[in-house]
PDB file of N, CA and C in Angstrom:
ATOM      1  N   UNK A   1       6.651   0.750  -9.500  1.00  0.00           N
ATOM      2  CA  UNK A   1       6.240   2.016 -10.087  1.00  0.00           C
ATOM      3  C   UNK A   1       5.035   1.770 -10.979  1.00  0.00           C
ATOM      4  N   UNK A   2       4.085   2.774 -11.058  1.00  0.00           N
ATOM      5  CA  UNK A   2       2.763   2.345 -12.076  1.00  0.00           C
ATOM      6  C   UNK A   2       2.889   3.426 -12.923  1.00  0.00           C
ATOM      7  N   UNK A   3       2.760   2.772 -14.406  1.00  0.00           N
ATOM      8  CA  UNK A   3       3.056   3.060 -15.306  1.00  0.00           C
ATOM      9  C   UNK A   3       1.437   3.492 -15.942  1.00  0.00           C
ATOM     10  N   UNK A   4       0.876   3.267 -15.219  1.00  0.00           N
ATOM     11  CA  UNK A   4      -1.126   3.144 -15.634  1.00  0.00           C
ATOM     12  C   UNK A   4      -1.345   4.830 -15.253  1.00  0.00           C
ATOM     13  N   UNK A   5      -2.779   5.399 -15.853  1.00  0.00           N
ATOM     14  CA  UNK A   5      -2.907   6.533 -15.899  1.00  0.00           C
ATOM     15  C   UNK A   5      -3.679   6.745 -14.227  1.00  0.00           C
ATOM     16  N   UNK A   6      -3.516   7.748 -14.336  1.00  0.00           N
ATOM     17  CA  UNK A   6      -3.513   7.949 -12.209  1.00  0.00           C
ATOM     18  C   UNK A   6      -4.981   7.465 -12.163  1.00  0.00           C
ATOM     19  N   UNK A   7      -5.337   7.647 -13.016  1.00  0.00           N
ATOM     20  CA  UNK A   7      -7.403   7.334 -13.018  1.00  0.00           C
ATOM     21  C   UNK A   7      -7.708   6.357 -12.926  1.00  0.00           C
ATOM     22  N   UNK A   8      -6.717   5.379 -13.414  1.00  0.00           N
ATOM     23  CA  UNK A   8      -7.215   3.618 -12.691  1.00  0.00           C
ATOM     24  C   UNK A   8      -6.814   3.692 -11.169  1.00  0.00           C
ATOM     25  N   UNK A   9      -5.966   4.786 -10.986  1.00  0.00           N
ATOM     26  CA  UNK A   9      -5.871   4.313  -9.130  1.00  0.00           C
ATOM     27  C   UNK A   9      -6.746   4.912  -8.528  1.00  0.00           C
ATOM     28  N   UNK A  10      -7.963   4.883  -8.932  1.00  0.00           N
ATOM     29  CA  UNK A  10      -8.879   5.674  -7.983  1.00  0.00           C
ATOM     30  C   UNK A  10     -10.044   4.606  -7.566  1.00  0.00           C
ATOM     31  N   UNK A  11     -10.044   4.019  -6.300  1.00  0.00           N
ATOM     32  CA  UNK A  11     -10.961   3.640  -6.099  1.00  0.00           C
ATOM     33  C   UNK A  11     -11.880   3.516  -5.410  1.00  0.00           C
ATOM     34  N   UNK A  12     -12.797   3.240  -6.364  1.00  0.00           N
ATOM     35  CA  UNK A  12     -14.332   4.271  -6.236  1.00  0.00           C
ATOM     36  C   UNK A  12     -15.065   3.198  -4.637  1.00  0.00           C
ATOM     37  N   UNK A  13     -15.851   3.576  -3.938  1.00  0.00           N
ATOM     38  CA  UNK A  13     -16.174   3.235  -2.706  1.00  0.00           C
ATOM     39  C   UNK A  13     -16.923   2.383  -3.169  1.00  0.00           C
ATOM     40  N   UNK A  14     -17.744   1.664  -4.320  1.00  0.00           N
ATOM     41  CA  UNK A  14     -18.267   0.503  -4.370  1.00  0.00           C
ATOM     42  C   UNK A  14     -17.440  -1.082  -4.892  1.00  0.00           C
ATOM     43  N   UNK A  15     -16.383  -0.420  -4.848  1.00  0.00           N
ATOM     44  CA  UNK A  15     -15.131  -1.266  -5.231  1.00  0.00           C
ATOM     45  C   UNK A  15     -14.642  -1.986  -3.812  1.00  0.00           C
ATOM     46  N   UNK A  16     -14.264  -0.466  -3.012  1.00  0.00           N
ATOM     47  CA  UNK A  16     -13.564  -1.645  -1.873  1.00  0.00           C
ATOM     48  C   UNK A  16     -15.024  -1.858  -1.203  1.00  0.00           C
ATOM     49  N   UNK A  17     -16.288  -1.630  -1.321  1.00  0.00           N
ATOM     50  CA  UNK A  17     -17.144  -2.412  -0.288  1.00  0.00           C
ATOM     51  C   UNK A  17     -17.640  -3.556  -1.200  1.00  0.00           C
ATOM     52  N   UNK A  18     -17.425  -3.760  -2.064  1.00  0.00           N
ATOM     53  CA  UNK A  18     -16.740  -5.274  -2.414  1.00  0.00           C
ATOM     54  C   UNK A  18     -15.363  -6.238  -1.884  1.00  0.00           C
ATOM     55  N   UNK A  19     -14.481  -5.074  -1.551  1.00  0.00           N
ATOM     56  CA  UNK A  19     -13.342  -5.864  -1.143  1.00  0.00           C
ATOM     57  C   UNK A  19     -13.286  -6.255   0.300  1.00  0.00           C
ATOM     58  N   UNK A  20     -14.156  -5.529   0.785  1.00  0.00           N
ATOM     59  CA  UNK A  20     -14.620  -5.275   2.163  1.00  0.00           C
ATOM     60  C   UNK A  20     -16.022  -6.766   2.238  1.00  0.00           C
ATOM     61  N   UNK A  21     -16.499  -7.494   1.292  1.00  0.00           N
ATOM     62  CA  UNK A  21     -17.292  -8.083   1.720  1.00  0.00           C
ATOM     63  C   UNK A  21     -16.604  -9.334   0.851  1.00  0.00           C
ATOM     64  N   UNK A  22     -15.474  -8.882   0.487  1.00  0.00           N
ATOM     65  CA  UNK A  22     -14.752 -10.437   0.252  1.00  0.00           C
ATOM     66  C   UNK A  22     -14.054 -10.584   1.247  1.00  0.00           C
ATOM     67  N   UNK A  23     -13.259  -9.884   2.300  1.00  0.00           N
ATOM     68  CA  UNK A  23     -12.586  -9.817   3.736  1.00  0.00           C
ATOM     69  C   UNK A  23     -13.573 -10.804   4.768  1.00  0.00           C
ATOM     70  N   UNK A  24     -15.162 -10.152   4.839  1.00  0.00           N
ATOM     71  CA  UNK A  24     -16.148 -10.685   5.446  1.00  0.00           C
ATOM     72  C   UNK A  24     -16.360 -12.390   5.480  1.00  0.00           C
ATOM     73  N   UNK A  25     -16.483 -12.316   3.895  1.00  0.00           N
ATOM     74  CA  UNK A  25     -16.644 -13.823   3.484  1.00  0.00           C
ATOM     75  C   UNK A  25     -15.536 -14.832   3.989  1.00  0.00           C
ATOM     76  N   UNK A  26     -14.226 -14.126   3.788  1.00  0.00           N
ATOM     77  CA  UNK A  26     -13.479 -15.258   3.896  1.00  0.00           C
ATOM     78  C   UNK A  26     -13.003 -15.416   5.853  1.00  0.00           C
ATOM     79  N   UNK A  27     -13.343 -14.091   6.257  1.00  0.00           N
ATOM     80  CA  UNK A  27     -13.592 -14.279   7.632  1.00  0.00           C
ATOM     81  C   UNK A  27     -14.836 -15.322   8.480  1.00  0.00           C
ATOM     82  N   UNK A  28     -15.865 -15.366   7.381  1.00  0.00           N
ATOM     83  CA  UNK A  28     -17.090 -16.220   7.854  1.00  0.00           C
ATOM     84  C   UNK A  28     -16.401 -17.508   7.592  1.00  0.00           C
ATOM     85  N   UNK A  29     -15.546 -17.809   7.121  1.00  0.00           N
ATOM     86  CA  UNK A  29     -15.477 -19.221   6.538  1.00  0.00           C
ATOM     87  C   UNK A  29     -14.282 -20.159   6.931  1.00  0.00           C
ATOM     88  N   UNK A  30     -13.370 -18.903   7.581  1.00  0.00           N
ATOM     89  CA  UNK A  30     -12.198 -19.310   8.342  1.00  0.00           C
ATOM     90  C   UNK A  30     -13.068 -19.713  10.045  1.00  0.00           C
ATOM     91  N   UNK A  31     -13.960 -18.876  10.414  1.00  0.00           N
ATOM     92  CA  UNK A  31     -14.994 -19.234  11.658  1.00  0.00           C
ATOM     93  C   UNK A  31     -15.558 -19.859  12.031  1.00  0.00           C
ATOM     94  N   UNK A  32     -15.691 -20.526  10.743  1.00  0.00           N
ATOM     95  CA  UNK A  32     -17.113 -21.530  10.705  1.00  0.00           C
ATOM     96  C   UNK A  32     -15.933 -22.932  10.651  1.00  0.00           C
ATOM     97  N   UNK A  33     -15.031 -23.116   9.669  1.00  0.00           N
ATOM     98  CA  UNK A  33     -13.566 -24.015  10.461  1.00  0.00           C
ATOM     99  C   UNK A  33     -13.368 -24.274  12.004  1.00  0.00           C
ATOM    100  N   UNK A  34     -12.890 -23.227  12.067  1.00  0.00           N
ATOM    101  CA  UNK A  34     -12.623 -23.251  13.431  1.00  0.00           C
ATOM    102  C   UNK A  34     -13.139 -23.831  14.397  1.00  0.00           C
ATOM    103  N   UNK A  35     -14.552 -22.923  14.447  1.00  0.00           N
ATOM    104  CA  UNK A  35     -15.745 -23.481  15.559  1.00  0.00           C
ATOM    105  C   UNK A  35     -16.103 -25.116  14.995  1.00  0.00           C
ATOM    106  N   UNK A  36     -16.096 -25.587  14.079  1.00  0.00           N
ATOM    107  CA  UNK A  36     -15.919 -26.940  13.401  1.00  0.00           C
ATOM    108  C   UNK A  36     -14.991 -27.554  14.467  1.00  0.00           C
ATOM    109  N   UNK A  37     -13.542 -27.448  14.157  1.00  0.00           N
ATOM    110  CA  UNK A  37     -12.276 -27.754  14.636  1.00  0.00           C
ATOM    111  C   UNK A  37     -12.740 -28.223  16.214  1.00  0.00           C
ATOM    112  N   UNK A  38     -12.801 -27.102  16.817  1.00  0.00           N
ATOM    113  CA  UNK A  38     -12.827 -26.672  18.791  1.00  0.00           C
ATOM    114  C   UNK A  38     -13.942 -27.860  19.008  1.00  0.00           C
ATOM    115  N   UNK A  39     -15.087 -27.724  18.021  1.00  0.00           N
ATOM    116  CA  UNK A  39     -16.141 -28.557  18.652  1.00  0.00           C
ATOM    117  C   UNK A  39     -16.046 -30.036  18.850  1.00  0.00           C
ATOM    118  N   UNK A  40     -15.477 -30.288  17.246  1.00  0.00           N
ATOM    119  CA  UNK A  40     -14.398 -32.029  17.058  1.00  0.00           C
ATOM    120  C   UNK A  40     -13.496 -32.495  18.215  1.00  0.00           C
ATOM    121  N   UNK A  41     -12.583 -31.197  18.267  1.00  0.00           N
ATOM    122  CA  UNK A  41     -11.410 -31.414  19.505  1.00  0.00           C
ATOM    123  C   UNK A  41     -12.405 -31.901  20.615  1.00  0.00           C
ATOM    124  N   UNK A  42     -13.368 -31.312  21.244  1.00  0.00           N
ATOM    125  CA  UNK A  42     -13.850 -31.629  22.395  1.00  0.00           C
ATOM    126  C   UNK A  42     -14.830 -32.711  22.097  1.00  0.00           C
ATOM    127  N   UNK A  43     -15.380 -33.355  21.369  1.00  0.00           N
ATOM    128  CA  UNK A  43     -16.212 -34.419  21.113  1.00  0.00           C
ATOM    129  C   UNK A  43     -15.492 -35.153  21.167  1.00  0.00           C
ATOM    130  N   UNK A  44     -14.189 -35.503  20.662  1.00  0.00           N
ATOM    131  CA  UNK A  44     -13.270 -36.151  20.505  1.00  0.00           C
ATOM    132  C   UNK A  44     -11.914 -36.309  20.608  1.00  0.00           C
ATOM    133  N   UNK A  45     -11.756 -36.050  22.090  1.00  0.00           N
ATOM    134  CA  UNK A  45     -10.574 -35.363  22.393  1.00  0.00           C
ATOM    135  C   UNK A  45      -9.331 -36.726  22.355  1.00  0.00           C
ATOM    136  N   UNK A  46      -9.546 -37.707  22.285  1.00  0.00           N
ATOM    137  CA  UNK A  46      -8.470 -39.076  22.287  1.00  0.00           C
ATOM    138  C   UNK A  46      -8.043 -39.174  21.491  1.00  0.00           C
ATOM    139  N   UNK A  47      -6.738 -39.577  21.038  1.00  0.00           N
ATOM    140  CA  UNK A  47      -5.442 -39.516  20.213  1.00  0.00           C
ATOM    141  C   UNK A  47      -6.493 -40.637  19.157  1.00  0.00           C
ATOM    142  N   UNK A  48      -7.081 -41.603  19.661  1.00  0.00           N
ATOM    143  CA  UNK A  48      -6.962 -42.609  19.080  1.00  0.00           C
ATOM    144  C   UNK A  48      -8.304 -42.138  18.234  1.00  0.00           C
ATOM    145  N   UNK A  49      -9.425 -41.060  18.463  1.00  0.00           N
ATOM    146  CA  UNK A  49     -10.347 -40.223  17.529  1.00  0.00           C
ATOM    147  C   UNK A  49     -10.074 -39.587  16.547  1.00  0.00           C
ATOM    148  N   UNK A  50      -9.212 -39.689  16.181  1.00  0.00           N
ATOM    149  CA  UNK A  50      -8.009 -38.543  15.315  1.00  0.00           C
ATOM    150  C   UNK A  50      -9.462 -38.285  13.829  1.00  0.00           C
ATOM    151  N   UNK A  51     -10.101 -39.622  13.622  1.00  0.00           N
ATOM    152  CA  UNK A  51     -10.576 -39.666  12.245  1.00  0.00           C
ATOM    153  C   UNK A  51     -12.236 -39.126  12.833  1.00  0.00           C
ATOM    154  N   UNK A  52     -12.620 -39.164  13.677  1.00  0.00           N
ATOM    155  CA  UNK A  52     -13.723 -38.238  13.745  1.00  0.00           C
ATOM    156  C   UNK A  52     -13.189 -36.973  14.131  1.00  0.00           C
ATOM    157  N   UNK A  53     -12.652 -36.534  14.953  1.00  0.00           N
ATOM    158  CA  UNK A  53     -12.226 -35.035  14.644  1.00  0.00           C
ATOM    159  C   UNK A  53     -12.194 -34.273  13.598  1.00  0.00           C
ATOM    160  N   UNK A  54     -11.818 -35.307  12.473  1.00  0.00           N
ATOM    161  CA  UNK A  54     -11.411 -34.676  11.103  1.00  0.00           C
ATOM    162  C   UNK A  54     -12.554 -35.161  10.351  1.00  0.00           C
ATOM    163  N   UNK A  55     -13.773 -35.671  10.833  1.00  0.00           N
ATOM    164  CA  UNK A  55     -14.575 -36.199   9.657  1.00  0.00           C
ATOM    165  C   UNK A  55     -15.951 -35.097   9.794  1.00  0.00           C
ATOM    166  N   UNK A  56     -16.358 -34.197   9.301  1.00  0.00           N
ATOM    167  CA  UNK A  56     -17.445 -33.086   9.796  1.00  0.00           C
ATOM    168  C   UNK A  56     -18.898 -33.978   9.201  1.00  0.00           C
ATOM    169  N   UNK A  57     -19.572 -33.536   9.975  1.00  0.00           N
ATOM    170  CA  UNK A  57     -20.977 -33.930   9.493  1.00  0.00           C
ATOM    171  C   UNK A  57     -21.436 -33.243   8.728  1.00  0.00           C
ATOM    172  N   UNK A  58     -22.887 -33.799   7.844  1.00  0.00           N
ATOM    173  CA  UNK A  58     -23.351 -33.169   6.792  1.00  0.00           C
ATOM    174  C   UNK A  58     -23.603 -31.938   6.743  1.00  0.00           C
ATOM    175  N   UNK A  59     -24.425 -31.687   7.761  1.00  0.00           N
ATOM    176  CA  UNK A  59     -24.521 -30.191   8.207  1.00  0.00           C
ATOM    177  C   UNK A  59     -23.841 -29.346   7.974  1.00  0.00           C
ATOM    178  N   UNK A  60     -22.920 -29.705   9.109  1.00  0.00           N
ATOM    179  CA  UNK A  60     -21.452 -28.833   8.906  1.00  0.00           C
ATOM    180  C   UNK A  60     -20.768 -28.309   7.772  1.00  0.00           C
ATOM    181  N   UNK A  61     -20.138 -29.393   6.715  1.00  0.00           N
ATOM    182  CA  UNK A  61     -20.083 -29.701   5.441  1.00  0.00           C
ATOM    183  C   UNK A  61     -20.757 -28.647   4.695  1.00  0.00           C
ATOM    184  N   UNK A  62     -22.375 -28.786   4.580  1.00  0.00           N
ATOM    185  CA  UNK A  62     -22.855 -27.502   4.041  1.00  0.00           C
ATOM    186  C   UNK A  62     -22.803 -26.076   4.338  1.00  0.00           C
ATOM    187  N   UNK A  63     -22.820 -26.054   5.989  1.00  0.00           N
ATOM    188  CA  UNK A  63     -22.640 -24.535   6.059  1.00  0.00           C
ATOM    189  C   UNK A  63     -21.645 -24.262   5.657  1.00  0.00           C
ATOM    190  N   UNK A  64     -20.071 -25.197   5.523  1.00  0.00           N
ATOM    191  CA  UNK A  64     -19.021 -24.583   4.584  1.00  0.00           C
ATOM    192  C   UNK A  64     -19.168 -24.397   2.995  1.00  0.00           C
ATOM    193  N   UNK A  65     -19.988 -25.308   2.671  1.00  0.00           N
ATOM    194  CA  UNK A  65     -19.808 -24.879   1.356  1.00  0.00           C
ATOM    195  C   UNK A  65     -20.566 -23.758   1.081  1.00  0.00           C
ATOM    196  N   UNK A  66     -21.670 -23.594   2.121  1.00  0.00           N
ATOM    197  CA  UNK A  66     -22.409 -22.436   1.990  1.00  0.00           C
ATOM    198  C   UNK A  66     -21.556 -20.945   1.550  1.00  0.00           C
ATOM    199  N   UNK A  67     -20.638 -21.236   2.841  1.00  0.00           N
ATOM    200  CA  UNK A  67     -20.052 -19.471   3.335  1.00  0.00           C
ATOM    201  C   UNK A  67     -18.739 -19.745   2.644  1.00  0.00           C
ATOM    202  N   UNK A  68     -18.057 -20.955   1.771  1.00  0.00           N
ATOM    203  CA  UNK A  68     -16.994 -20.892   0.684  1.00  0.00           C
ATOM    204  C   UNK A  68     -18.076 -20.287  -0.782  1.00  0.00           C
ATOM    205  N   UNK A  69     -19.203 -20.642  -0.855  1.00  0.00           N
ATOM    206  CA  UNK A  69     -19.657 -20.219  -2.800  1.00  0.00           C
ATOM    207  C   UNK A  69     -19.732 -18.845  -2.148  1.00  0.00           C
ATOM    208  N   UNK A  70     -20.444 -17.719  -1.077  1.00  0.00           N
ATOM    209  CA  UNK A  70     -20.197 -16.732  -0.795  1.00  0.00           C
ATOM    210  C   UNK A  70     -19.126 -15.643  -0.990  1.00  0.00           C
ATOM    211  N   UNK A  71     -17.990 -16.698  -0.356  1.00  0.00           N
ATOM    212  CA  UNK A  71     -16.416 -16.248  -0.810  1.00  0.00           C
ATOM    213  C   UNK A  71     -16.285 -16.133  -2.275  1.00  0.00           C
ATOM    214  N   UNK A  72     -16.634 -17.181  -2.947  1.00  0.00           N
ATOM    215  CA  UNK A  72     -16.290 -16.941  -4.263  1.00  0.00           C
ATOM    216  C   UNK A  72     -16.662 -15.493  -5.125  1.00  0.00           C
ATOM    217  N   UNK A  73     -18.023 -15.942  -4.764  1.00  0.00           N
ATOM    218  CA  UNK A  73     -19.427 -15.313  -5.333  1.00  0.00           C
ATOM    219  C   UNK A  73     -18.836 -13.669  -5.224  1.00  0.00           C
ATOM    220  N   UNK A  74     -17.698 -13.333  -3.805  1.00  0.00           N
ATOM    221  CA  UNK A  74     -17.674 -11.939  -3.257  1.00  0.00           C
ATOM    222  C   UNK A  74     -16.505 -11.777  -4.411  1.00  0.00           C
ATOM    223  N   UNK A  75     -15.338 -12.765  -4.212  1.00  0.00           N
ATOM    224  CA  UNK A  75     -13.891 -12.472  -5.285  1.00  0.00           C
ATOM    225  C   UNK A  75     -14.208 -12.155  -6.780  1.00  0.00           C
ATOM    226  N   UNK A  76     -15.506 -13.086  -7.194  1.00  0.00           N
ATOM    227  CA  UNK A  76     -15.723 -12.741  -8.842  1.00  0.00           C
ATOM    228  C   UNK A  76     -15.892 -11.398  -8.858  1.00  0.00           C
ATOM    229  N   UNK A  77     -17.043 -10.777  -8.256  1.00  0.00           N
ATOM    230  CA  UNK A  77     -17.239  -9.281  -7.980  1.00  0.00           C
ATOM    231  C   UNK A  77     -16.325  -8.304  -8.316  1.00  0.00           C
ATOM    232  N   UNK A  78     -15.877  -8.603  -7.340  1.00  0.00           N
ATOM    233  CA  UNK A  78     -14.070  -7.875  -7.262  1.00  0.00           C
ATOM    234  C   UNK A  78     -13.578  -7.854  -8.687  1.00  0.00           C
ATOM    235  N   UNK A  79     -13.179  -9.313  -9.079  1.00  0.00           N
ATOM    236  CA  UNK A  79     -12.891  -9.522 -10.573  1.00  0.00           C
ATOM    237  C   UNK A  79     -13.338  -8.786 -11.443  1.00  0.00           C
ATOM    238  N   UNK A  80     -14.525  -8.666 -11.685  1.00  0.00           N
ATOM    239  CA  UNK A  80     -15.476  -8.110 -12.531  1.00  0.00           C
ATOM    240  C   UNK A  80     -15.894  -6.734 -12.654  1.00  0.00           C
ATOM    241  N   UNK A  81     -15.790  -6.005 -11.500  1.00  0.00           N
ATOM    242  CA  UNK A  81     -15.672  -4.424 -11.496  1.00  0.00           C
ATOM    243  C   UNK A  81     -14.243  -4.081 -12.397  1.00  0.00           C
ATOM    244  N   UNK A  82     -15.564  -2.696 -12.810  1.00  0.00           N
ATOM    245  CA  UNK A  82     -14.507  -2.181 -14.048  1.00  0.00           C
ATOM    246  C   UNK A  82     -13.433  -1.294 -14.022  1.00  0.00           C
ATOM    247  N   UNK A  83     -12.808  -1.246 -12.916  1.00  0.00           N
ATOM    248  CA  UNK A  83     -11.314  -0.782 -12.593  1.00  0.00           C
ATOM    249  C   UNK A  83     -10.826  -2.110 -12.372  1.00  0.00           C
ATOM    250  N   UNK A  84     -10.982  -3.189 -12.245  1.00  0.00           N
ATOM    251  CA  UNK A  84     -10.117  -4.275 -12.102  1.00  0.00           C
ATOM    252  C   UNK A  84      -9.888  -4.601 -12.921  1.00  0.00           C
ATOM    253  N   UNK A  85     -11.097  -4.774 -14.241  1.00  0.00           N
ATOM    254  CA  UNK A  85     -11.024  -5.253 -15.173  1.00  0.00           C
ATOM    255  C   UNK A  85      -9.847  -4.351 -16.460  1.00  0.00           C
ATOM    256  N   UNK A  86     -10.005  -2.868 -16.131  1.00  0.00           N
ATOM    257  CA  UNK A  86      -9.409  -1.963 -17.169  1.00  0.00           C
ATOM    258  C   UNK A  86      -7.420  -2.409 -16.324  1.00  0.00           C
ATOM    259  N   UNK A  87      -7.558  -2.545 -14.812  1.00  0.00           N
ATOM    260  CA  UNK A  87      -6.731  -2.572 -14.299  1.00  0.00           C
ATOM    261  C   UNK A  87      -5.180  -3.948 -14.639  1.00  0.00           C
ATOM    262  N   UNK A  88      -6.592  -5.310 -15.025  1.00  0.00           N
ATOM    263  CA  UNK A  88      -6.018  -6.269 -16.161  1.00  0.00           C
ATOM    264  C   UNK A  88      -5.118  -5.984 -17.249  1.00  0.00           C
ATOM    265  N   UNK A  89      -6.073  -5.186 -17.964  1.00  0.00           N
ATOM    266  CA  UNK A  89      -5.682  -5.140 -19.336  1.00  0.00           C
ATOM    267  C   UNK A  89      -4.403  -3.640 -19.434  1.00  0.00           C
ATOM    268  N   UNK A  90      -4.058  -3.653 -18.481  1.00  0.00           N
ATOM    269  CA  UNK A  90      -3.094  -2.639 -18.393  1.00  0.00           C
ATOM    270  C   UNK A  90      -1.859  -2.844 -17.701  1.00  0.00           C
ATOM    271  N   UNK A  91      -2.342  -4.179 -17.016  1.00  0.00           N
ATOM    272  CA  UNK A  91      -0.956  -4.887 -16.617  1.00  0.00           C
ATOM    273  C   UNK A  91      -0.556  -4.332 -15.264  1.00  0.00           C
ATOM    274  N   UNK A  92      -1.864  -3.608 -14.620  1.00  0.00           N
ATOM    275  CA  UNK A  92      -1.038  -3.345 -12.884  1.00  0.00           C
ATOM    276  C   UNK A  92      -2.318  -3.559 -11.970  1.00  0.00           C
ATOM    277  N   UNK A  93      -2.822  -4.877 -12.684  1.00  0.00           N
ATOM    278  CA  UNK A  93      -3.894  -5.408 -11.745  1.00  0.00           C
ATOM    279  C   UNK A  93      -3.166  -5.727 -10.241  1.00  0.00           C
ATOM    280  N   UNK A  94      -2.253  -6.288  -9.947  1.00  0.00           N
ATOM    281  CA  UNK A  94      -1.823  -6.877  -8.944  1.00  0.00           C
ATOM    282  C   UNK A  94      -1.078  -5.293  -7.911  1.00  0.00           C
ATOM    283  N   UNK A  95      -1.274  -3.833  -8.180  1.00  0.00           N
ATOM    284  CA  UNK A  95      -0.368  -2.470  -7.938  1.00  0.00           C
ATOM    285  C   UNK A  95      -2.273  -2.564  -7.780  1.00  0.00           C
ATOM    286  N   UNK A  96      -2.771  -2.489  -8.102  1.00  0.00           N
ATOM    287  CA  UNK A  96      -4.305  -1.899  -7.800  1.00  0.00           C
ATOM    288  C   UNK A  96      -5.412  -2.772  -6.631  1.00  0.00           C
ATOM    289  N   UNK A  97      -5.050  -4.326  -6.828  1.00  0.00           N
ATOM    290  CA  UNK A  97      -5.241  -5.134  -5.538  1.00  0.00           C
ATOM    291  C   UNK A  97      -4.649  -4.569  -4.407  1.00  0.00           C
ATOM    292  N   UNK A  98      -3.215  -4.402  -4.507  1.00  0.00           N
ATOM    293  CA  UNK A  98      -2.553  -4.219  -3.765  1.00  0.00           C
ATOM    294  C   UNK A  98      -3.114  -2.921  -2.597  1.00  0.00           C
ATOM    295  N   UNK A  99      -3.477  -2.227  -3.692  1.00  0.00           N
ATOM    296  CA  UNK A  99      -3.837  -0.845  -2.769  1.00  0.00           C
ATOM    297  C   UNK A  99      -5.519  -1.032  -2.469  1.00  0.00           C
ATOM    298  N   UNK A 100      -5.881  -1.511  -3.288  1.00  0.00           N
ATOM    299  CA  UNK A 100      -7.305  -2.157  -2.793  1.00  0.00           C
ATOM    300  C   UNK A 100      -7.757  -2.645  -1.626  1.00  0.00           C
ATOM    301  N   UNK A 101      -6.878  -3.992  -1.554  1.00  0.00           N
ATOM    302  CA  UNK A 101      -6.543  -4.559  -0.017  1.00  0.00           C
ATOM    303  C   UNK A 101      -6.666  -3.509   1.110  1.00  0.00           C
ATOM    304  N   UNK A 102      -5.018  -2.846   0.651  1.00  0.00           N
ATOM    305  CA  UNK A 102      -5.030  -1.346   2.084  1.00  0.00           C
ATOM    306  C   UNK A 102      -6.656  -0.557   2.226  1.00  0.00           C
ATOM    307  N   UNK A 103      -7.049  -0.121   1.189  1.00  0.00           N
ATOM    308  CA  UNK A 103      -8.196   0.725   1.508  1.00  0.00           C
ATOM    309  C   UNK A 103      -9.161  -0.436   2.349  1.00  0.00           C
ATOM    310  N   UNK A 104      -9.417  -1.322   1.763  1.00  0.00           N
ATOM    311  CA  UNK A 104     -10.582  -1.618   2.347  1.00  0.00           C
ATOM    312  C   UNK A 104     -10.229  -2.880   3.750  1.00  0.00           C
ATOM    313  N   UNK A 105      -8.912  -2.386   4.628  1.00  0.00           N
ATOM    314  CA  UNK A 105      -8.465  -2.616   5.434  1.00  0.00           C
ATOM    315  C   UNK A 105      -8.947  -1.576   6.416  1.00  0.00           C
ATOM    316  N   UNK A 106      -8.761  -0.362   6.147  1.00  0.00           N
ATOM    317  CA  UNK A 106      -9.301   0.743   6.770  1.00  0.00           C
ATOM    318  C   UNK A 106      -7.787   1.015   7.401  1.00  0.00           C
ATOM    319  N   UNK A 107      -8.352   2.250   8.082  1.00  0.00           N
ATOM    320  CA  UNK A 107      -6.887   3.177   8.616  1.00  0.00           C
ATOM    321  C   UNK A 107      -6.550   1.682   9.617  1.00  0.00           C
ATOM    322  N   UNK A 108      -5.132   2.008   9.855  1.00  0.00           N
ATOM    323  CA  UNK A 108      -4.386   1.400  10.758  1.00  0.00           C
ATOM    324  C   UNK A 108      -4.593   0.108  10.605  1.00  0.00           C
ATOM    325  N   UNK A 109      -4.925  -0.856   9.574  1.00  0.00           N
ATOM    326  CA  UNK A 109      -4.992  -1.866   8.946  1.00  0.00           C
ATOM    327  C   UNK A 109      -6.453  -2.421  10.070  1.00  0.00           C
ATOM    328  N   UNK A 110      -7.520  -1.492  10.406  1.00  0.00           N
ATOM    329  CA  UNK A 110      -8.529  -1.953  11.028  1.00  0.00           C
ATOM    330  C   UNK A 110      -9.592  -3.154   9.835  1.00  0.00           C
ATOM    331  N   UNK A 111      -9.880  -3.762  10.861  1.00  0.00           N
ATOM    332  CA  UNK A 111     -10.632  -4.486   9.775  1.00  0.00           C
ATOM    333  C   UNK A 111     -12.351  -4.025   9.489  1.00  0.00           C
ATOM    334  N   UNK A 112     -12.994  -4.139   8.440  1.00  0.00           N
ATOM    335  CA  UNK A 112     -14.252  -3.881   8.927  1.00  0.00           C
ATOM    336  C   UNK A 112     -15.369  -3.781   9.747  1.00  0.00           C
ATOM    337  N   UNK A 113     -15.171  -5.086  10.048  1.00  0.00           N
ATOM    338  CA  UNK A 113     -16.238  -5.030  11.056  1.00  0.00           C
ATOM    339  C   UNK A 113     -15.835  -4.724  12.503  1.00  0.00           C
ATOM    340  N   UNK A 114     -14.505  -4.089  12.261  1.00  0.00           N
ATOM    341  CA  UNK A 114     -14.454  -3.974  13.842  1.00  0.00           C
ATOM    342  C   UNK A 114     -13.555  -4.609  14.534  1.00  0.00           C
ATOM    343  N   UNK A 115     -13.352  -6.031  14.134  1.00  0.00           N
ATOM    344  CA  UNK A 115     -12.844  -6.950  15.071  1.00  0.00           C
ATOM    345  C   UNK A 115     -11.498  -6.533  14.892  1.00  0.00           C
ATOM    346  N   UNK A 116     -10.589  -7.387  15.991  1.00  0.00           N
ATOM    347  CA  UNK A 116      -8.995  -6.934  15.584  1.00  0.00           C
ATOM    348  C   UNK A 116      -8.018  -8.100  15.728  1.00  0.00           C
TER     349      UNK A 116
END
């Protein structure tokens, strides 16, 4: 139950297209794994490769850290907008994520960009 005044649950459309480009981020970064992963597996597909599979090159390495400070860079945002912040100090930050999340899930838990 939220005990907060109905006016912190309103959120404003530059809120979730923040939450909507922290979804993005952490979708770029789970992708960029992956395609990492698939490419290792097949360079190195022998039991006995186990440690290059798992060892990424420099490159690689950076484009993750690239599209992880992104991620961050998108969550502080989030943090820092001032319904999250009033949403803190009122003790139903986690009732306002919550519904945050849903909105910027879109109807039928679609994701932004489309994909499913």
């Amino acid at each position: 139950m939220i005990t907060a005044p109905t006016e912190l649950l309103s959120l404003p459309a530059d809120l979730i297209a923040l939450q909507q480009a922290v979804l993005s981020a952490d979708r770029a970064v789970g992708d960029h794994a992956l395609a990492v992963r698939d490419r290792r597996r097949a360079a190195y597909p022998e039991a006995w490769q186990a440690v290059q599979r798992c060892t990424w090159e420099a490159g690689e390495q950076t484009e993750f850290d690239r599209r992880w400070k992104a991620y961050v860079r998108a969550g502080a945002a989030v943090r820092a907008h001032p319904v999250l912040v009033r949403a803190r100090v009122l003790g139903v930050e986690s009732t306002v994520l919550r519904a945050l999340r849903e909105a910027a899930a879109g109807p039928l838990g679609q994701r932004p960009s489309g994909r499913s």
